[in-house]
PDB file of N, CA and C in Angstrom:
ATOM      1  N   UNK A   1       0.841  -1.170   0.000  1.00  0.00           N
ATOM      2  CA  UNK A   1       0.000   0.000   0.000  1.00  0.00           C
ATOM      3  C   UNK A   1       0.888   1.235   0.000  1.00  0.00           C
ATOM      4  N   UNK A   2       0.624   2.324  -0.904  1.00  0.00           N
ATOM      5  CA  UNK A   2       1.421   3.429  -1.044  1.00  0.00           C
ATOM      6  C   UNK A   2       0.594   4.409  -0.052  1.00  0.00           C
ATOM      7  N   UNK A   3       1.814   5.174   0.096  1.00  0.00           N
ATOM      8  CA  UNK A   3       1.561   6.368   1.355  1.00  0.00           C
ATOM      9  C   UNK A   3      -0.322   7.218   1.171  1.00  0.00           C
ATOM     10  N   UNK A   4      -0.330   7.157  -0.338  1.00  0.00           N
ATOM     11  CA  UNK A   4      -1.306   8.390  -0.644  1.00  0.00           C
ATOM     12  C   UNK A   4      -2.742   7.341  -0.539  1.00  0.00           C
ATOM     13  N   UNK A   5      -2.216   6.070  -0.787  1.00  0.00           N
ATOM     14  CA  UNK A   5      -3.392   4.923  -0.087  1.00  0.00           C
ATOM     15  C   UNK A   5      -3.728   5.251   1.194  1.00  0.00           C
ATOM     16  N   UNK A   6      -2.724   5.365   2.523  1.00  0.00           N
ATOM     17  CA  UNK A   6      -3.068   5.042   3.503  1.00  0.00           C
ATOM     18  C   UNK A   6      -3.799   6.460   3.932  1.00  0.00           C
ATOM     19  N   UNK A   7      -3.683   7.362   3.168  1.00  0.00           N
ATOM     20  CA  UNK A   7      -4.277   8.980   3.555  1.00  0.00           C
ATOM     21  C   UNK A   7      -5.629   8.980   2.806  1.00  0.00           C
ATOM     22  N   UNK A   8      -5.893   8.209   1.950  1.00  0.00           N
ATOM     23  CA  UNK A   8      -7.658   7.746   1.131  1.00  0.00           C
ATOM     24  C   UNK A   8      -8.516   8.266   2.587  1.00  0.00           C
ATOM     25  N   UNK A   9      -9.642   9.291   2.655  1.00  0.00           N
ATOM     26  CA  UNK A   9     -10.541   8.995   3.565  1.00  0.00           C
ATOM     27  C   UNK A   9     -11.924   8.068   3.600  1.00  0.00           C
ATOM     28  N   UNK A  10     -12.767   8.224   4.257  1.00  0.00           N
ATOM     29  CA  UNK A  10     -13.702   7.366   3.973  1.00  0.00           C
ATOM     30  C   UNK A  10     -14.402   7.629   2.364  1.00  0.00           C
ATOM     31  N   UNK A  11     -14.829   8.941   2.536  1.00  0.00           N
ATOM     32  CA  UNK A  11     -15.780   9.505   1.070  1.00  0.00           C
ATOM     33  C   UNK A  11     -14.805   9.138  -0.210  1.00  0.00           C
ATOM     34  N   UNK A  12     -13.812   9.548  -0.027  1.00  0.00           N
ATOM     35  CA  UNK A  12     -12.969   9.270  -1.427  1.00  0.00           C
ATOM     36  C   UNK A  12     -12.369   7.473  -1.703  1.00  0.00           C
ATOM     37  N   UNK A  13     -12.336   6.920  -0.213  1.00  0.00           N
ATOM     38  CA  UNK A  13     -12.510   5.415  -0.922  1.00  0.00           C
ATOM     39  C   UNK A  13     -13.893   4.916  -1.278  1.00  0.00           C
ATOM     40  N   UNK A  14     -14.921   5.257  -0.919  1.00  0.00           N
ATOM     41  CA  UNK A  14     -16.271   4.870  -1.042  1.00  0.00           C
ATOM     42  C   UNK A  14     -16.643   5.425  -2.685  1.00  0.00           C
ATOM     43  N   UNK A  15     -15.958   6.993  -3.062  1.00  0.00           N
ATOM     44  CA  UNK A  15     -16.153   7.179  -4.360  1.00  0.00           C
ATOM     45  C   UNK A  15     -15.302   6.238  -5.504  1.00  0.00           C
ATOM     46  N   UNK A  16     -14.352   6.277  -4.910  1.00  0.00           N
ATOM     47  CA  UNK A  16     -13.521   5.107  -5.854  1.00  0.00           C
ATOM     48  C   UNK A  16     -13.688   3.759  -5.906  1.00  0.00           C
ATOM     49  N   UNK A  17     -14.358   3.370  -4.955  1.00  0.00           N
ATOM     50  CA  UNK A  17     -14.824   1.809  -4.603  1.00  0.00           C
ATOM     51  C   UNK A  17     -15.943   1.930  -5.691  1.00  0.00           C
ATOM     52  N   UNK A  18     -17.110   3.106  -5.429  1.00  0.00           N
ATOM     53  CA  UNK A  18     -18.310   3.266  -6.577  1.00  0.00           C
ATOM     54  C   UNK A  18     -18.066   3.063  -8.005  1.00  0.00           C
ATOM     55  N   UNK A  19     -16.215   3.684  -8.249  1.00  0.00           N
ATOM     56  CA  UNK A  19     -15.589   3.819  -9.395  1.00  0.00           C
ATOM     57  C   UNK A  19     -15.364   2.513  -9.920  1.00  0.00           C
ATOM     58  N   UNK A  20     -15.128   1.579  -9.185  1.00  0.00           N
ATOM     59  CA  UNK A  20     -14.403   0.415  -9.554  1.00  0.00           C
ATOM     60  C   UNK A  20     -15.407  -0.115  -9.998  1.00  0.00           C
ATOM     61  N   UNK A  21     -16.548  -0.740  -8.875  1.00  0.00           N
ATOM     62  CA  UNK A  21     -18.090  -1.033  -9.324  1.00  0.00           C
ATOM     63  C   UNK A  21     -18.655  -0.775 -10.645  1.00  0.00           C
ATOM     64  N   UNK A  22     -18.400   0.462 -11.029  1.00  0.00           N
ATOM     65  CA  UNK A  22     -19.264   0.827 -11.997  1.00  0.00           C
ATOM     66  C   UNK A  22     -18.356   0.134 -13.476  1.00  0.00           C
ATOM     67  N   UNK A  23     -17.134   0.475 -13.090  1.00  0.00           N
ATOM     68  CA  UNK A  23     -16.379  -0.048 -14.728  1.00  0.00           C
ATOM     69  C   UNK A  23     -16.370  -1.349 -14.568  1.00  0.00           C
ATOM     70  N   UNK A  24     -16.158  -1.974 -13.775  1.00  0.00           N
ATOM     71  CA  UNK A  24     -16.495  -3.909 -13.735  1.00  0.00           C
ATOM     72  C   UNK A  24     -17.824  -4.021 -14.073  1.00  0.00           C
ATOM     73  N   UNK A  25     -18.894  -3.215 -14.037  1.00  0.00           N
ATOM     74  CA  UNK A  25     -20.676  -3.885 -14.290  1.00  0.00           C
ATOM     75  C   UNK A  25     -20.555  -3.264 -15.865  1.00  0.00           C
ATOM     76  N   UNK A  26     -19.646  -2.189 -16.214  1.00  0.00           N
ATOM     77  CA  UNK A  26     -19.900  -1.865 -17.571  1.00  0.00           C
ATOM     78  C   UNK A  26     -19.068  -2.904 -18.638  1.00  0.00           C
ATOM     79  N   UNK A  27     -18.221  -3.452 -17.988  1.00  0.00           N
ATOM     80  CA  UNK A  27     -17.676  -4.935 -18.595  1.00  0.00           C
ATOM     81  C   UNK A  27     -16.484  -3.921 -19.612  1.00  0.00           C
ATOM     82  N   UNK A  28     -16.135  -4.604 -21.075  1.00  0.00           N
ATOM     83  CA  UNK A  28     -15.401  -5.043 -21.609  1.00  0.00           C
ATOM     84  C   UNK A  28     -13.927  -4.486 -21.266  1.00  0.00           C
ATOM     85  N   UNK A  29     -13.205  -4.580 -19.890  1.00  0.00           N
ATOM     86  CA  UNK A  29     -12.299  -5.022 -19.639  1.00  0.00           C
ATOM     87  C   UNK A  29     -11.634  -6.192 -19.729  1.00  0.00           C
ATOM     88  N   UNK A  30     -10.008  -6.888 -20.173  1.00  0.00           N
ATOM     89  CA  UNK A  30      -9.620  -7.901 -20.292  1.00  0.00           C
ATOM     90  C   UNK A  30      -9.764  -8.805 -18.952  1.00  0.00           C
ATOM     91  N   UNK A  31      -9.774 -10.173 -18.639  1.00  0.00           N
ATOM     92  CA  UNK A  31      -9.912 -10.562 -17.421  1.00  0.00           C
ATOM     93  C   UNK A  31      -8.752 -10.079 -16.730  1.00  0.00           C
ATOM     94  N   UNK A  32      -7.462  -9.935 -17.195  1.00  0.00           N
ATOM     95  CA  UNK A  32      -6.235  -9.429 -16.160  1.00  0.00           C
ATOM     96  C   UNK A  32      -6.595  -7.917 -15.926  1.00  0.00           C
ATOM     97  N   UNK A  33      -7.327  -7.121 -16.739  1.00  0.00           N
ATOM     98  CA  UNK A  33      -7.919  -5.893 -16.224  1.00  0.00           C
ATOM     99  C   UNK A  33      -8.839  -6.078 -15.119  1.00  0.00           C
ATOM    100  N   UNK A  34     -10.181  -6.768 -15.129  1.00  0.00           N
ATOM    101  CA  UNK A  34     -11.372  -7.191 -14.453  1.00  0.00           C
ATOM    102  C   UNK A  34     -10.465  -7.686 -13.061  1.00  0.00           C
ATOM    103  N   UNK A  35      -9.996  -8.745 -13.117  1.00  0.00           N
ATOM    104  CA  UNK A  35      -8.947  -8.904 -11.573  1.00  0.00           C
ATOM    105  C   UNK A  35      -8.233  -7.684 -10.926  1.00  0.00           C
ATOM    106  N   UNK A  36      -7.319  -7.126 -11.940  1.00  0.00           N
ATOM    107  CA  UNK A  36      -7.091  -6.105 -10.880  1.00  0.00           C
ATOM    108  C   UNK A  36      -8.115  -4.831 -10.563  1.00  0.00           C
ATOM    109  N   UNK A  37      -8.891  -4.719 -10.970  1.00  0.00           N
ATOM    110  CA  UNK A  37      -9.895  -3.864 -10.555  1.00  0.00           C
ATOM    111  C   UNK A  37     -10.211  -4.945  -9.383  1.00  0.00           C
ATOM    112  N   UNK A  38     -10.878  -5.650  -9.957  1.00  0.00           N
ATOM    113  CA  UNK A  38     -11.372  -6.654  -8.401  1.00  0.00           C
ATOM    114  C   UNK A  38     -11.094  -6.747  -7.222  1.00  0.00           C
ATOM    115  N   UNK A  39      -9.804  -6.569  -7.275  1.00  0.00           N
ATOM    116  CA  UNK A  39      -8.414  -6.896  -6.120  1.00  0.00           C
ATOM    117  C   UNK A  39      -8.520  -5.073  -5.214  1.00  0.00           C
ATOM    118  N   UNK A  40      -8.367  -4.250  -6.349  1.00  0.00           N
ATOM    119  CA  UNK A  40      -8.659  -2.729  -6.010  1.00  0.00           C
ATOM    120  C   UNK A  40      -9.384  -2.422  -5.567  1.00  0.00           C
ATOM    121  N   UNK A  41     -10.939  -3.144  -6.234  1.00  0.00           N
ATOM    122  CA  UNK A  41     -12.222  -3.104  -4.920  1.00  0.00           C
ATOM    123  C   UNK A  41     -12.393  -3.123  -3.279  1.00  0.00           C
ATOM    124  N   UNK A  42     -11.837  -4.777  -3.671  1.00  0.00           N
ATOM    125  CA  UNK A  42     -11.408  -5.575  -2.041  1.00  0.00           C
ATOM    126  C   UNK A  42     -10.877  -4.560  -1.137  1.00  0.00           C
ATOM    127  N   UNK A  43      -9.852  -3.968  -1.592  1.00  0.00           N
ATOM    128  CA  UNK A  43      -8.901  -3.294  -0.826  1.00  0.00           C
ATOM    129  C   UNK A  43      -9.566  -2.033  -0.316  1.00  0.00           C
ATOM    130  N   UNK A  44      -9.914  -1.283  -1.535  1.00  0.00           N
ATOM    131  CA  UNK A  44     -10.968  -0.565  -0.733  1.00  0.00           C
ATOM    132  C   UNK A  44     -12.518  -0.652   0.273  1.00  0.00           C
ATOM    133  N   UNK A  45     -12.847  -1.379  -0.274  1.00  0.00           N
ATOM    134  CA  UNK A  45     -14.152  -2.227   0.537  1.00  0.00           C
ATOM    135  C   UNK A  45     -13.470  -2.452   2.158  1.00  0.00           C
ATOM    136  N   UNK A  46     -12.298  -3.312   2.092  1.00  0.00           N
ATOM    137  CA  UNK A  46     -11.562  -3.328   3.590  1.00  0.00           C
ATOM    138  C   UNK A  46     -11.019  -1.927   4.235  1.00  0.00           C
ATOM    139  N   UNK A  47     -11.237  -0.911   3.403  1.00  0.00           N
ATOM    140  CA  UNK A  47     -10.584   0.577   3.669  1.00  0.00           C
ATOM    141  C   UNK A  47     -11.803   1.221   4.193  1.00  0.00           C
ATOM    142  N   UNK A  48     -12.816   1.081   3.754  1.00  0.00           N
ATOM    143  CA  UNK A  48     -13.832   1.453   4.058  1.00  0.00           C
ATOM    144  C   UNK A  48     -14.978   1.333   5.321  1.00  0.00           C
ATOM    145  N   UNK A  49     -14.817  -0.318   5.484  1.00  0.00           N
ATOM    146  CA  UNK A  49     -15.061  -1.118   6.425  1.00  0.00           C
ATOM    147  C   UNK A  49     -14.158  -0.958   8.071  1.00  0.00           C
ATOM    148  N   UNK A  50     -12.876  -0.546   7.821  1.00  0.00           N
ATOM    149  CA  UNK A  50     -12.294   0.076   8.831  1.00  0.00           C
ATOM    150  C   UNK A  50     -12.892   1.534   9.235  1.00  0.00           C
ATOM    151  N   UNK A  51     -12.963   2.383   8.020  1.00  0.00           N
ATOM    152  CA  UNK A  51     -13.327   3.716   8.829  1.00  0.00           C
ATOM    153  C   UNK A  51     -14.448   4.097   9.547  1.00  0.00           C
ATOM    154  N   UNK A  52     -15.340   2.887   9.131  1.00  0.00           N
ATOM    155  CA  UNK A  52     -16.810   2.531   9.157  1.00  0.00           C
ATOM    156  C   UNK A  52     -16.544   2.729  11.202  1.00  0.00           C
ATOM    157  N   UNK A  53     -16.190   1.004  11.093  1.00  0.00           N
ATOM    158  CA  UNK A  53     -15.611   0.588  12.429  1.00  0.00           C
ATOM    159  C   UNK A  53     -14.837   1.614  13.495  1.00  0.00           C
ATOM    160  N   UNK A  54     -14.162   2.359  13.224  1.00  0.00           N
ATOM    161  CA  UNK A  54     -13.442   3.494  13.829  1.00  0.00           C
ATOM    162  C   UNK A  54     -14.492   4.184  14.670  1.00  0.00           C
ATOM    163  N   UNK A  55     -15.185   4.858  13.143  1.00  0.00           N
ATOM    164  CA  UNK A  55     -16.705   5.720  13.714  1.00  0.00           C
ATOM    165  C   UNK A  55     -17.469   5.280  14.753  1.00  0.00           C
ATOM    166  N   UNK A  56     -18.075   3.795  14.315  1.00  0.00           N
ATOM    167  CA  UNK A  56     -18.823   3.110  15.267  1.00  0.00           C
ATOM    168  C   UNK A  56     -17.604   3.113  16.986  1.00  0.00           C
ATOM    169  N   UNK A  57     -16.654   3.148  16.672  1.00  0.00           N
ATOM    170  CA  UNK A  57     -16.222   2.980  18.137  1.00  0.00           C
ATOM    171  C   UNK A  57     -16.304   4.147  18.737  1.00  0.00           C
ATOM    172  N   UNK A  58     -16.071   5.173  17.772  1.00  0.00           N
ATOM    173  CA  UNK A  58     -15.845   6.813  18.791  1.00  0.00           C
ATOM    174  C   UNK A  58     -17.387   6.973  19.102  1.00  0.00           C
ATOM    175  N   UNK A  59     -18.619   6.501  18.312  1.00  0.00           N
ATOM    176  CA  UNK A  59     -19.733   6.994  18.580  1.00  0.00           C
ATOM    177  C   UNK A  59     -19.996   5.966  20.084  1.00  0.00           C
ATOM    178  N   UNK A  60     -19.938   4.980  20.013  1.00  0.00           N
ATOM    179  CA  UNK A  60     -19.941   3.970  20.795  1.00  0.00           C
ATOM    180  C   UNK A  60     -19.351   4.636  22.373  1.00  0.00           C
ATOM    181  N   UNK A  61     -18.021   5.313  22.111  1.00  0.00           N
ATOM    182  CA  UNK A  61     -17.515   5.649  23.540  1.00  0.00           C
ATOM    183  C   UNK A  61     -18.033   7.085  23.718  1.00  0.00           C
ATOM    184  N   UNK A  62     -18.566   7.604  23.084  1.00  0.00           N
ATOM    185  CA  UNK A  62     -19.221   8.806  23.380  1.00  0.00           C
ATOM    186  C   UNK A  62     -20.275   8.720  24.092  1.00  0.00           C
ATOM    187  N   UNK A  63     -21.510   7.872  24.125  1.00  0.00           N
ATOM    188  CA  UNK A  63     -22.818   7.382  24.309  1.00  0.00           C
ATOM    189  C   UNK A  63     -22.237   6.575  25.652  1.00  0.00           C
ATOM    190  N   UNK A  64     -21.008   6.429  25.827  1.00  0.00           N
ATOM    191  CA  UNK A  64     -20.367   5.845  27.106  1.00  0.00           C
ATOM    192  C   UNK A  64     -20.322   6.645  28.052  1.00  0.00           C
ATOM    193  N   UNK A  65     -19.726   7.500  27.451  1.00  0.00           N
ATOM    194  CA  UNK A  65     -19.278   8.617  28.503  1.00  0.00           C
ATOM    195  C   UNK A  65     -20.048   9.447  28.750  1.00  0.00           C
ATOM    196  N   UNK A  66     -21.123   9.937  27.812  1.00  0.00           N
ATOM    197  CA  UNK A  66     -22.879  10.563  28.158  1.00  0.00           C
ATOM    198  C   UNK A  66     -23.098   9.883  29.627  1.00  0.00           C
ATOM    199  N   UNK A  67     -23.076   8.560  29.072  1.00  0.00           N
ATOM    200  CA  UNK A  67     -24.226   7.881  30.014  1.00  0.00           C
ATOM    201  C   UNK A  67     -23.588   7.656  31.392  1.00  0.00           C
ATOM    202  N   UNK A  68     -22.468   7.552  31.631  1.00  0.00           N
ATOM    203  CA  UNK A  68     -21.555   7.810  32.633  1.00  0.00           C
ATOM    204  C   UNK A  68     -21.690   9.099  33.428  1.00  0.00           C
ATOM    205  N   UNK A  69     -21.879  10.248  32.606  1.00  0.00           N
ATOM    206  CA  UNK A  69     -21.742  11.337  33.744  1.00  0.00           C
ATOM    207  C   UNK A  69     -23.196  11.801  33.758  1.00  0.00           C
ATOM    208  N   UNK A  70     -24.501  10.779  33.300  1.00  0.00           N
ATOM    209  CA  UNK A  70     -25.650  11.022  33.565  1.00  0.00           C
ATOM    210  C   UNK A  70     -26.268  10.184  35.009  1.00  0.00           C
ATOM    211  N   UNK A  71     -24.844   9.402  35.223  1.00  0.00           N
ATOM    212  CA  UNK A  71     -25.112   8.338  36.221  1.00  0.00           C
ATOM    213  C   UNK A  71     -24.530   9.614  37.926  1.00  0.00           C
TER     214      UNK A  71
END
């Protein structure tokens, strides 16, 4: 993974993930094209799925700590 990968945020892997989607359903790529798009998907799909997860935790410890100093 290159540096400017690991700085992708959520919206811009989710637009490029959309990107990938859309030229694999419009087809006539070679299959060694169609794979690495495929592979490019994955990667983002798992890029995505992390930032997802991140969120869910900060929202998660927020609603913690509400409910903590409501106690």
């Amino acid at each position: 993974m290159s540096e400017g990968e690991q700085e992708l945020d959520y919206e811009a892997a989710r637009d490029e993930l959309t990107a990938v989607v859309a030229k694999l359903e419009a087809g006539g790529q070679s299959l060694e094209d169609s794979l690495a798009l495929w592979e490019r998907g994955e990667h983002l799909a798992r890029l995505c799925e992390r930032h997802l997860a991140g969120a869910r935790e900060r929202v998660e410890s927020a609603l913690a700590a509400a409910a903590e100093s409501d106690d």
